[in-house]
C-alpha atoms as a PDB file:
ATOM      1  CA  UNK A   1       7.146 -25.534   5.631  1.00  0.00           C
ATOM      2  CA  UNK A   2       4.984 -24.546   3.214  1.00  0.00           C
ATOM      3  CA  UNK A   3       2.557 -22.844   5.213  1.00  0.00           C
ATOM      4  CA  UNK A   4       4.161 -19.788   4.199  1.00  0.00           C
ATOM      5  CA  UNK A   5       1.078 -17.735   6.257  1.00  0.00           C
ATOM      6  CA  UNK A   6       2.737 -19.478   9.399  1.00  0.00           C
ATOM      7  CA  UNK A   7       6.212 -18.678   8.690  1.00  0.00           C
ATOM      8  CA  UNK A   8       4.692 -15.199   7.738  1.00  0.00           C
ATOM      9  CA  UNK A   9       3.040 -14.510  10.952  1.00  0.00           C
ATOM     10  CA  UNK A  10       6.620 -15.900  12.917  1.00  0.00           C
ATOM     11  CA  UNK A  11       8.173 -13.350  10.843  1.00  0.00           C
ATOM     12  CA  UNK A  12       5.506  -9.953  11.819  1.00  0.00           C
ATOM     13  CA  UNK A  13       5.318 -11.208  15.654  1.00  0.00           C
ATOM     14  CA  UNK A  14       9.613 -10.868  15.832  1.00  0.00           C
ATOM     15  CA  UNK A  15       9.640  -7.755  13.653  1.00  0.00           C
ATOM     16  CA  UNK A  16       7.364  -6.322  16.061  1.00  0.00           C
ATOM     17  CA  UNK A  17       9.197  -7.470  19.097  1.00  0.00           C
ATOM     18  CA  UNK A  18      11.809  -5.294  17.661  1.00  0.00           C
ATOM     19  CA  UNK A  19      10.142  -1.924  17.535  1.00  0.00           C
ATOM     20  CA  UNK A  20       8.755  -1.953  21.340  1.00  0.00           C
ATOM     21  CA  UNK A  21       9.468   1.604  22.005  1.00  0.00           C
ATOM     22  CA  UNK A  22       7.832   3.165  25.438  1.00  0.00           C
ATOM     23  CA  UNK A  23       7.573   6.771  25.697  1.00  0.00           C
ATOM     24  CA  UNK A  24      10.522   7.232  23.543  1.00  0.00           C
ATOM     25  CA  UNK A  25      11.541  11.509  23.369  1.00  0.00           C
ATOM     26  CA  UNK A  26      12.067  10.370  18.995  1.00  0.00           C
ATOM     27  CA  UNK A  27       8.393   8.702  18.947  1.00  0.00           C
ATOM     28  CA  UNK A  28       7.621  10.512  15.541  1.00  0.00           C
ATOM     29  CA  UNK A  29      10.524   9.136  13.789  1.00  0.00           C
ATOM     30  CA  UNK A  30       9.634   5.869  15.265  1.00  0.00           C
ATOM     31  CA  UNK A  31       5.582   5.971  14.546  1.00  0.00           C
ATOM     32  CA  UNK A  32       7.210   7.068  10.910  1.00  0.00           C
ATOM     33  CA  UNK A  33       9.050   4.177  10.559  1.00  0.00           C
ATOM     34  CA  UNK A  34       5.881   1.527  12.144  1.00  0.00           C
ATOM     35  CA  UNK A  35       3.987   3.500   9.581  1.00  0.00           C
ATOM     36  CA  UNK A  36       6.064   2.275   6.747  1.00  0.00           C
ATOM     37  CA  UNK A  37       7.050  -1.095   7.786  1.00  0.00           C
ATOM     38  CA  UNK A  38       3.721  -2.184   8.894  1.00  0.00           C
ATOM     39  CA  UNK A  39       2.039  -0.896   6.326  1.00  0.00           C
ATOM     40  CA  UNK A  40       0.616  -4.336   4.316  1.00  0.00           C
ATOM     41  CA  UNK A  41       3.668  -5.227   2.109  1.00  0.00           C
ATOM     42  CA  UNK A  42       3.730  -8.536   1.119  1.00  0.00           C
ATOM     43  CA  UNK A  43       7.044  -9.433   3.213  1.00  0.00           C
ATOM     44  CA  UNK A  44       8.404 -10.750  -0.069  1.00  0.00           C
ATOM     45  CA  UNK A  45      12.228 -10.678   0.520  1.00  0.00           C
ATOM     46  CA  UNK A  46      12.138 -12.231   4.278  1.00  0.00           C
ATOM     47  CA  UNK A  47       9.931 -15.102   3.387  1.00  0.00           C
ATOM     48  CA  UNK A  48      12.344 -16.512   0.745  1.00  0.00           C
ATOM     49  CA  UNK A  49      15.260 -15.540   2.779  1.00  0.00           C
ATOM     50  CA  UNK A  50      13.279 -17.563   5.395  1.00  0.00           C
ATOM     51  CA  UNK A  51      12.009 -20.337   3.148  1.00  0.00           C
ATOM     52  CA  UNK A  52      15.900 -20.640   1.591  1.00  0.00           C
ATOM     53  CA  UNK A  53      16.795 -21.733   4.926  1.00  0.00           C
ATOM     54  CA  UNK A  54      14.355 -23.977   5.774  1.00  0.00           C
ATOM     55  CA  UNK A  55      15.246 -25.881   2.477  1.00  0.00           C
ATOM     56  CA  UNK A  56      18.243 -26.353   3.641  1.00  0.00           C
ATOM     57  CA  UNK A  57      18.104 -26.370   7.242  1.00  0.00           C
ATOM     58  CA  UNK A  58      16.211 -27.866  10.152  1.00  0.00           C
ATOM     59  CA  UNK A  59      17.787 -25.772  12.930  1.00  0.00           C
ATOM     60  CA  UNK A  60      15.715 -22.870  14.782  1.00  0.00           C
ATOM     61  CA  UNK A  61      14.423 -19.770  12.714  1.00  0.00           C
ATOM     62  CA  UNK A  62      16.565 -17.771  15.538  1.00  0.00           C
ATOM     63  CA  UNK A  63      19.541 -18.032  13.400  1.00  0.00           C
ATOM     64  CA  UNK A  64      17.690 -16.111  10.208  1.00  0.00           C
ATOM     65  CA  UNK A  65      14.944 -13.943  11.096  1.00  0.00           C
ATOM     66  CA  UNK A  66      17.789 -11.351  12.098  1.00  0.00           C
ATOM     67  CA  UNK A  67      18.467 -11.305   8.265  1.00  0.00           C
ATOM     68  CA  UNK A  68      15.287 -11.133   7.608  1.00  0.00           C
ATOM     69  CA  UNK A  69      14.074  -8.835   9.606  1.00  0.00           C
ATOM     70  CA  UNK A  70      17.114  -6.533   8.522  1.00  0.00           C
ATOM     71  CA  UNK A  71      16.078  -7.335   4.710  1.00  0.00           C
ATOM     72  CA  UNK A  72      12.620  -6.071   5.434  1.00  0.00           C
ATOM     73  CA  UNK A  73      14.145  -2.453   7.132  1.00  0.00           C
ATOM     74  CA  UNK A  74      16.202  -2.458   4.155  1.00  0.00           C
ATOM     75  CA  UNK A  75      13.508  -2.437   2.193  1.00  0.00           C
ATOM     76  CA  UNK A  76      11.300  -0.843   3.964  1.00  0.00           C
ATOM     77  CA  UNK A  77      13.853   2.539   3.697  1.00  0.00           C
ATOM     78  CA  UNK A  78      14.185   2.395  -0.121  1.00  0.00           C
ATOM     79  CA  UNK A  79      10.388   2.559  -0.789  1.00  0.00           C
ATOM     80  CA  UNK A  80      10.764   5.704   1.443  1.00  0.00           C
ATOM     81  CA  UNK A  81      13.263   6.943   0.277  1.00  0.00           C
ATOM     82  CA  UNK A  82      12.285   6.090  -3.417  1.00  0.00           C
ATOM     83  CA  UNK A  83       8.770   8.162  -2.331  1.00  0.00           C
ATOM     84  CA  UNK A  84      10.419  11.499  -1.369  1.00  0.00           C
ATOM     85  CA  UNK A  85      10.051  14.939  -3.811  1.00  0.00           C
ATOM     86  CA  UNK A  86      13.683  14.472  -5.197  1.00  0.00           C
ATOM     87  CA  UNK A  87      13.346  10.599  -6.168  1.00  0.00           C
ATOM     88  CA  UNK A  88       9.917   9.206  -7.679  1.00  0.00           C
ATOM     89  CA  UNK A  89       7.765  12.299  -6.076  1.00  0.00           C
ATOM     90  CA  UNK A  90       4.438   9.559  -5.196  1.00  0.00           C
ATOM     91  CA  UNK A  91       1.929  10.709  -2.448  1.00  0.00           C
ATOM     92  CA  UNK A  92       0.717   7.082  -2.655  1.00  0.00           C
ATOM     93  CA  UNK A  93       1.792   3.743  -1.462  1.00  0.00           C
ATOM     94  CA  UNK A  94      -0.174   0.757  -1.223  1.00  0.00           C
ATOM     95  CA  UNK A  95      -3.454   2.801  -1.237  1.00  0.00           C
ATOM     96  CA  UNK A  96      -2.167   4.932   1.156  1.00  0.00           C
ATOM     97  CA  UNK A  97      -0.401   8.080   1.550  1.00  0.00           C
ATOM     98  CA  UNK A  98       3.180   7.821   1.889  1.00  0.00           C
ATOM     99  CA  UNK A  99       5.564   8.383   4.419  1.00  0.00           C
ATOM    100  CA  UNK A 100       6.336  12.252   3.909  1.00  0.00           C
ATOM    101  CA  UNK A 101       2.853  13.021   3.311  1.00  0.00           C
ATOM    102  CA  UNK A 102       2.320  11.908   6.684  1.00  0.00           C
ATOM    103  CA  UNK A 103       5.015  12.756   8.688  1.00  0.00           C
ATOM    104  CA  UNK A 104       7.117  15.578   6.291  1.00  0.00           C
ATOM    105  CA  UNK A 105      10.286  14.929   3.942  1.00  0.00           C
ATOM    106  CA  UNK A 106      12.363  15.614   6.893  1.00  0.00           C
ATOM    107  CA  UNK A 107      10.770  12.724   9.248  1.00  0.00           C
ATOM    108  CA  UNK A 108      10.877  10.157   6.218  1.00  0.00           C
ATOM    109  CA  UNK A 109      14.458  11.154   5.369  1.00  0.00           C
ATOM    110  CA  UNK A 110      14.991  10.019   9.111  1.00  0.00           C
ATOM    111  CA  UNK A 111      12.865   7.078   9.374  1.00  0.00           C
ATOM    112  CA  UNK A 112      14.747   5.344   6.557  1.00  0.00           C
ATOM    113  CA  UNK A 113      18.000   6.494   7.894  1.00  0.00           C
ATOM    114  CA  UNK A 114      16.576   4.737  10.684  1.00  0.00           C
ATOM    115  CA  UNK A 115      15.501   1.850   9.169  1.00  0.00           C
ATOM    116  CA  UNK A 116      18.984   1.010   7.570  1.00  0.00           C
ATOM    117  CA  UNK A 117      20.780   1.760  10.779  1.00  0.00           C
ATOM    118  CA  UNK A 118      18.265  -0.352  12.908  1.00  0.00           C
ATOM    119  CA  UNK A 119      18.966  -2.949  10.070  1.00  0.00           C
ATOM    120  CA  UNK A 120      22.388  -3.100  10.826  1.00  0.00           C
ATOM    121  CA  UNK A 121      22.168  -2.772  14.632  1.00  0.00           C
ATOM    122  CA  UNK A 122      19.954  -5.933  14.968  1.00  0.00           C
ATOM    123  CA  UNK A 123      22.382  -8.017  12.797  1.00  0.00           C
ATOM    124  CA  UNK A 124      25.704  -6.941  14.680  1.00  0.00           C
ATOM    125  CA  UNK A 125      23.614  -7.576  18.074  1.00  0.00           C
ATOM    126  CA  UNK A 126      22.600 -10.971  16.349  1.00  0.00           C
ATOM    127  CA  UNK A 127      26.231 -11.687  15.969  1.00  0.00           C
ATOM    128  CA  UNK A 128      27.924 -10.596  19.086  1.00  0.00           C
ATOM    129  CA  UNK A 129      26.503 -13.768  20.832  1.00  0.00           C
ATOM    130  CA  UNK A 130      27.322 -16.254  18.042  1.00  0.00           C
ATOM    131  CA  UNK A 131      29.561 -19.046  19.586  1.00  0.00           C
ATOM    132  CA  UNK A 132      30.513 -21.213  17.129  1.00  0.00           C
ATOM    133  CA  UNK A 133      33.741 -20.113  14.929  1.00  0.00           C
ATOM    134  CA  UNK A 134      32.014 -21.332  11.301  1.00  0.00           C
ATOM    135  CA  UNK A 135      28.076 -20.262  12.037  1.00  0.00           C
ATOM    136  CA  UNK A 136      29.553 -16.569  12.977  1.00  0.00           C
ATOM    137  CA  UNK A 137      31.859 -16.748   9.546  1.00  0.00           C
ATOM    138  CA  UNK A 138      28.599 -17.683   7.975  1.00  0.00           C
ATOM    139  CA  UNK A 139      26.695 -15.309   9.588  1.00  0.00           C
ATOM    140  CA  UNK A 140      29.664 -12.780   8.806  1.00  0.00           C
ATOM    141  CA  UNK A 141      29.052 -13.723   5.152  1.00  0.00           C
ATOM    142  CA  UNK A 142      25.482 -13.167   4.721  1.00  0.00           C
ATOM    143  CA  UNK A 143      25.786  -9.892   6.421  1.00  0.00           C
ATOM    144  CA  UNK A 144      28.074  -8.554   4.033  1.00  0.00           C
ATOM    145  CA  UNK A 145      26.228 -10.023   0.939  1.00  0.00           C
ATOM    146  CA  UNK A 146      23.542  -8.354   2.557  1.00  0.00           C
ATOM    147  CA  UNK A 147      24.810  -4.592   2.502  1.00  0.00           C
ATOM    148  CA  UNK A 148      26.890  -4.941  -0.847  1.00  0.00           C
ATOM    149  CA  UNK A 149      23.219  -5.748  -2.611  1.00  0.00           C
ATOM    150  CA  UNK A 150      21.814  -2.991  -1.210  1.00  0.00           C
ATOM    151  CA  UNK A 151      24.697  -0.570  -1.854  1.00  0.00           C
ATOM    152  CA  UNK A 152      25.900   1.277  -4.738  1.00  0.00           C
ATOM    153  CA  UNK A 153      26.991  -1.706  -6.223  1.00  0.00           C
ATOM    154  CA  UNK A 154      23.010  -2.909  -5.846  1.00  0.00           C
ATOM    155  CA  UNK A 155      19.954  -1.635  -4.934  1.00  0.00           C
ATOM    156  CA  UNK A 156      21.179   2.453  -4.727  1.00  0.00           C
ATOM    157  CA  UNK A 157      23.398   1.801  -8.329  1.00  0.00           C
ATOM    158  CA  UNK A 158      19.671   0.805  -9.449  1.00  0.00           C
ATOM    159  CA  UNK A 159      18.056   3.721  -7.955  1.00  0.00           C
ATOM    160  CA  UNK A 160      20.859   5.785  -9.661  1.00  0.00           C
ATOM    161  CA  UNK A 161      19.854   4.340 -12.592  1.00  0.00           C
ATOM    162  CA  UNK A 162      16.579   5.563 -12.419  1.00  0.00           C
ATOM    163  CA  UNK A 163      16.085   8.879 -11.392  1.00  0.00           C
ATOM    164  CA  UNK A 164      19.461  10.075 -13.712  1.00  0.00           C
ATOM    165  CA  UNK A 165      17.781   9.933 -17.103  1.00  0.00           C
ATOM    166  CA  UNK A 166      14.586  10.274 -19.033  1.00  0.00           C
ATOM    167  CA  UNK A 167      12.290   7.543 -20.009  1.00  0.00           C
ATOM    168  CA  UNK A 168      12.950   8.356 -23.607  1.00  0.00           C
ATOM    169  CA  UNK A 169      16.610   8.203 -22.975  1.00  0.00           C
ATOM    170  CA  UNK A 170      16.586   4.185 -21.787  1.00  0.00           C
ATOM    171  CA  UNK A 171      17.303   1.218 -23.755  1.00  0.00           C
ATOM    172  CA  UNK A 172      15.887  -2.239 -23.443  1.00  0.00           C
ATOM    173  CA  UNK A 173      19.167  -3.343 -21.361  1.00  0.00           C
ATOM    174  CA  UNK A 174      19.366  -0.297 -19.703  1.00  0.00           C
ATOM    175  CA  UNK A 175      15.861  -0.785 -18.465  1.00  0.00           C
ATOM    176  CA  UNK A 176      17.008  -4.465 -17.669  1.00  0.00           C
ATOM    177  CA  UNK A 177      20.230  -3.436 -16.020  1.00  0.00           C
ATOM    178  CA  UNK A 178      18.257  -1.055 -13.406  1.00  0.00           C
ATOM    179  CA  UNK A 179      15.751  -4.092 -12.660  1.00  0.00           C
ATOM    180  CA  UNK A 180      18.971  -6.252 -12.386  1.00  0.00           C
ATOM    181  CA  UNK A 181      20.199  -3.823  -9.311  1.00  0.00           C
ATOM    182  CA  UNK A 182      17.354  -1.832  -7.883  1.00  0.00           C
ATOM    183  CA  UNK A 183      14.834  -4.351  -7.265  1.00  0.00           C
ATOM    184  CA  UNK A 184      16.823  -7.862  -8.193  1.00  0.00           C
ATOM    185  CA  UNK A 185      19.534  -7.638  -5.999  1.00  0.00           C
ATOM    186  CA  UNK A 186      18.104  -7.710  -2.510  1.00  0.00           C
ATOM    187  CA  UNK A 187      15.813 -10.463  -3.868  1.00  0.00           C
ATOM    188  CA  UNK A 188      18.884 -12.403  -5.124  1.00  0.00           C
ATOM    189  CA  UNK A 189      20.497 -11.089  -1.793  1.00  0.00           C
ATOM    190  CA  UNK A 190      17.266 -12.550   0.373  1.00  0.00           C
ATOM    191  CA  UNK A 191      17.453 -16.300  -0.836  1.00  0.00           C
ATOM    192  CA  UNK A 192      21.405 -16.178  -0.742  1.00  0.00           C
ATOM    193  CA  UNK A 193      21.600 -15.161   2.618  1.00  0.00           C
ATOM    194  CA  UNK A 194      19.188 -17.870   3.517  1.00  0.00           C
ATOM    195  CA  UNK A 195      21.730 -20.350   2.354  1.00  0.00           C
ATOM    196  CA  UNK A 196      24.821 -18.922   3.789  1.00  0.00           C
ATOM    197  CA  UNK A 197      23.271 -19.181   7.168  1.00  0.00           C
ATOM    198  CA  UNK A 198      22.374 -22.620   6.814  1.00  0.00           C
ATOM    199  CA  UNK A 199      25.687 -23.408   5.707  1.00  0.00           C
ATOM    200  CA  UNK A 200      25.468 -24.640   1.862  1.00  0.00           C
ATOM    201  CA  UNK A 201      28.966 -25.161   0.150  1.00  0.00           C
ATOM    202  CA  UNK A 202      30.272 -22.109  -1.942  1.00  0.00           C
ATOM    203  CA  UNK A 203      29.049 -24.344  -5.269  1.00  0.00           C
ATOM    204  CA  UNK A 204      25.746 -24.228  -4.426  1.00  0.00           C
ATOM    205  CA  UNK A 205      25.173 -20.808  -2.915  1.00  0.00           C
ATOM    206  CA  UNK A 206      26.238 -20.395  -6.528  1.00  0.00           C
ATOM    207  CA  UNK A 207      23.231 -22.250  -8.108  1.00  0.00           C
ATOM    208  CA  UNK A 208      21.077 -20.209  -5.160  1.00  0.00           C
ATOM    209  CA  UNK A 209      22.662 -17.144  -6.207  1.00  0.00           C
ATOM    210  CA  UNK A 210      21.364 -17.914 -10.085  1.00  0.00           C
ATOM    211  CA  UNK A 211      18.152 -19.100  -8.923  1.00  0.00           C
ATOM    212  CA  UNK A 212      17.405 -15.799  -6.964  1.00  0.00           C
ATOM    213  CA  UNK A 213      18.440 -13.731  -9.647  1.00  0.00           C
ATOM    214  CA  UNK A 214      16.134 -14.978 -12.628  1.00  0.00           C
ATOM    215  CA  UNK A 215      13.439 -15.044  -9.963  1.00  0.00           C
ATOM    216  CA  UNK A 216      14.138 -11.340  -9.185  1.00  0.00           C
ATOM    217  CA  UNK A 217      14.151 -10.209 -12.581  1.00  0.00           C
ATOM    218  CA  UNK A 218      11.255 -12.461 -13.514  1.00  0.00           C
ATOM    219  CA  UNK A 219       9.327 -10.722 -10.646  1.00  0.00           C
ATOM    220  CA  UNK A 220      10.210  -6.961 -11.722  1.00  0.00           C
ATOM    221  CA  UNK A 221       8.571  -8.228 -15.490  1.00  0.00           C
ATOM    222  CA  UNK A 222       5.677  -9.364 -13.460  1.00  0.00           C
ATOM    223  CA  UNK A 223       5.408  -5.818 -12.254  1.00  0.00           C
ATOM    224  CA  UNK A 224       5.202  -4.239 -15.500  1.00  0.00           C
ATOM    225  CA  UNK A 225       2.488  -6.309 -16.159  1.00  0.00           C
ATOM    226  CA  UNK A 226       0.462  -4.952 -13.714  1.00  0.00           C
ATOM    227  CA  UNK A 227       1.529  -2.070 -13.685  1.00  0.00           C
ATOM    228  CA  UNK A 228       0.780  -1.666 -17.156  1.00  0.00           C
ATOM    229  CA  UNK A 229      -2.910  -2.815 -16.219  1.00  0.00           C
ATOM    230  CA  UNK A 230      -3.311  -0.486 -14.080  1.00  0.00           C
ATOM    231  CA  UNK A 231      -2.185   2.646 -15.350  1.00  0.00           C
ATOM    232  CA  UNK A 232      -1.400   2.310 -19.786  1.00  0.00           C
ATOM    233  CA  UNK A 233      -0.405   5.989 -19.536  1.00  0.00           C
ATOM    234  CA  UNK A 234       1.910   6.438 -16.252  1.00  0.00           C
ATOM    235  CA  UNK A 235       4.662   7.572 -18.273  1.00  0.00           C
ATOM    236  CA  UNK A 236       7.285   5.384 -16.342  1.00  0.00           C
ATOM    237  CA  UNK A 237      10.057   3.097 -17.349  1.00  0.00           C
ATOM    238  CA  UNK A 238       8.660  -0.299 -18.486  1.00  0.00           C
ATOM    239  CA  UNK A 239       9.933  -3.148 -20.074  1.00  0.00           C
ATOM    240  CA  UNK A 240       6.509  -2.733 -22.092  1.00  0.00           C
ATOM    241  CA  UNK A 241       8.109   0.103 -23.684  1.00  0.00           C
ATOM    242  CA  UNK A 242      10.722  -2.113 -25.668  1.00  0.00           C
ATOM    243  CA  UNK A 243       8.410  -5.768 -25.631  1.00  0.00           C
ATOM    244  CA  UNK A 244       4.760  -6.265 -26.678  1.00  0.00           C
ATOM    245  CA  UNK A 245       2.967  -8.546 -23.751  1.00  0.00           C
ATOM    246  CA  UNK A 246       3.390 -11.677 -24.906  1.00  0.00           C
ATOM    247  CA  UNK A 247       6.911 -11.515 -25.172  1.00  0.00           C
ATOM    248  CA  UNK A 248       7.162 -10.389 -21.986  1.00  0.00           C
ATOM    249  CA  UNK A 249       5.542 -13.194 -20.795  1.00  0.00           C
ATOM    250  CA  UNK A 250       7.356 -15.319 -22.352  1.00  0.00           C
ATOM    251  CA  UNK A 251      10.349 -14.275 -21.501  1.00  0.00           C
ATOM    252  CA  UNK A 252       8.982 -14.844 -17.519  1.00  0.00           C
ATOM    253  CA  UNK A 253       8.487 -18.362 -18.591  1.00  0.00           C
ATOM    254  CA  UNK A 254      12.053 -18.595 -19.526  1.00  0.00           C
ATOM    255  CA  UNK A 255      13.256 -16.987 -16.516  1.00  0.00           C
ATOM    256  CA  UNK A 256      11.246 -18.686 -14.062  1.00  0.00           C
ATOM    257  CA  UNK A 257      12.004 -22.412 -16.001  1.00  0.00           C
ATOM    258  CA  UNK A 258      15.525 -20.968 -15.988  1.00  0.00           C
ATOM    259  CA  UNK A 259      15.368 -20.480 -11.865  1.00  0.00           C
ATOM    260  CA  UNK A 260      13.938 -24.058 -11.501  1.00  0.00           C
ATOM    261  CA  UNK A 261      17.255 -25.312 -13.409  1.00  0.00           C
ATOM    262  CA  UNK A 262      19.511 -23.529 -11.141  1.00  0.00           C
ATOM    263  CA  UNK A 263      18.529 -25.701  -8.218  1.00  0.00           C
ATOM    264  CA  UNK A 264      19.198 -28.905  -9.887  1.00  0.00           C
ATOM    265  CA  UNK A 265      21.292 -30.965  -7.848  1.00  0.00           C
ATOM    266  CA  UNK A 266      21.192 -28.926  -4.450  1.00  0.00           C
ATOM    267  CA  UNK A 267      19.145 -31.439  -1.963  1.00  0.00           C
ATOM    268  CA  UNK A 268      15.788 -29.475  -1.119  1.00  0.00           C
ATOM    269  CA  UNK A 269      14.083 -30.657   1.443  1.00  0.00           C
ATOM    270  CA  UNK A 270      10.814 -29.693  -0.215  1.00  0.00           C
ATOM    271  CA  UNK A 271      10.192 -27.499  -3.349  1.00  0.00           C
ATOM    272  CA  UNK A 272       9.200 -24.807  -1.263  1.00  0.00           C
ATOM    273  CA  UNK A 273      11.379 -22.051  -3.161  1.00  0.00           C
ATOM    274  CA  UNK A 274       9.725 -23.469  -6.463  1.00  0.00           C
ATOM    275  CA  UNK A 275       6.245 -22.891  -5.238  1.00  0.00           C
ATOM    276  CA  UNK A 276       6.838 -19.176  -3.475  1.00  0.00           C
ATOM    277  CA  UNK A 277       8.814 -18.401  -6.699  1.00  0.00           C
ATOM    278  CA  UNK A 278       5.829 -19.766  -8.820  1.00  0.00           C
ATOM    279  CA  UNK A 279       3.327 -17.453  -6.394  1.00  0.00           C
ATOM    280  CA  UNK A 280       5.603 -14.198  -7.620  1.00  0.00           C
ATOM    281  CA  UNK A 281       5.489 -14.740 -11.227  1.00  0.00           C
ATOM    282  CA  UNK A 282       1.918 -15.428 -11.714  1.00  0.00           C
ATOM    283  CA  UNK A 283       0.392 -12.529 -10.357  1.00  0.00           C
ATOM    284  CA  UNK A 284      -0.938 -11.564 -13.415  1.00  0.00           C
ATOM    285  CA  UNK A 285      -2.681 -14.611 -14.793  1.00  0.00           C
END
């Protein structure tokens, strides 16, 4: 299980299987949205929603790479989104141009309308032919974490965040608070659901729940890190803006050694989580 190139390539082969589109009369929107979600990203949020469930679980990927697959649309539609004129205003993604500078604000607006809809679609479809009374409450469960991380109680409340002040205007904990919902959330969300579907107790989806969300803040640090490599001057919100380097580091340390608590006591069937969540938080070194 911790061939996580395997699971990887398990993952891309079934999120292909569900775009197989022939001659469709909305083939733009659709080549928008292949454009997007098969466009290099690291596949991040399905692997530890996969690799949650294989800790915990040694029944068929076929019960979770719905979730995943629907975390990765989910995703996939807030970098679009996040990309357009009115939000973030970036002609670049991943070294290439985004979605609306291929396709037009209109066509990206649709694609990650799309996306989310497809998202749910695939789940519900997922469900419908669930037999058994507690894997469909489970799988009832995870759906429903799913969307509330992602809504404006998540993810969008983040993106709200973001776009409705001025970098001068944040604080340190307002900085942290938007990390908290627009990018920690649906990473929290993505080793949760793993979890729910393979049927841990409430107490420990607890300890999951804490695990994913030091990891997901941890991560976003990470980012600034790089980020701040990359481009000193961007003028964007940073938690550089409020910490020098090493304190930001540090403070990953803490997180991550923080994460690693939160599973004490749950029975992992390897330290799989450990080692992907050790691969996020050491990008920069």
């Amino acid at each position: 299980m911790r061939d996580f190139d395997n699971l990887l390539e398990k993952f891309n082969n079934y999120l292909s299987s569900l775009l197989e589109y022939d001659n469709s009369p909305q083939h733009k929107v659709i080549d928008s949205i292949k454009y997007s979600l098969f466009s290099g990203g690291k596949r991040i949020r399905p692997l530890i929603c996969l690799i949650s469930f294989c800790e915990f679980s040694d029944e068929s990927l076929d019960k979770i790479l719905p979730f995943a697959a629907a975390i990765e649309m989910i995703h996939t539609y807030s970098l679009i989104h996040d990309d357009l004129p009115a939000m973030d205003d970036d002609d670049f993604r991943r070294d290439k141009p985004t979605n609306h500078k291929v396709y037009s604000e209109g066509i990206a607006i649709l694609a990650g309308d799309g996306l989310l809809n497809m998202s749910m679609e695939i789940l519900l479809r997922h469900i419908e032919n669930i037999e058994d009374p507690e894997d469909l409450k489970r799988a009832m469960r995870a759906m429903k974490y799913i969307y509330n991380a992602t809504g404006v109680n998540g993810m969008i409340g983040g993106q709200t965040i973001d776009i409705d002040r001025d970098v001068s205007d944040y604080t340190e904990d307002d900085c942290e608070n938007m990390y908290k919902l627009k990018t920690g959330a649906l990473i929290k969300a993505s080793v949760v659901v793993g979890g729910i579907v393979a049927g841990l107790d409430p107490d420990n989806i607890t300890k999951l729940a804490k695990f994913g969300e030091y990891i997901g803040i941890a991560y976003q640090f990470e980012d600034d890190l790089l980020d701040e490599e990359k481009d000193p001057d961007s003028g964007e919100i940073n938690m550089l803006l409020f910490k020098d380097k090493e304190d930001l580091q540090n403070e990953i340390i803490d997180l991550t050694n923080g994460a690693y608590e939160a599973l004490d006591g749950l029975e992992l069937k390897e330290d799989a989580l450990k080692s992907f969540a050790a691969k996020l938080v050491n990008r920069s070194r």
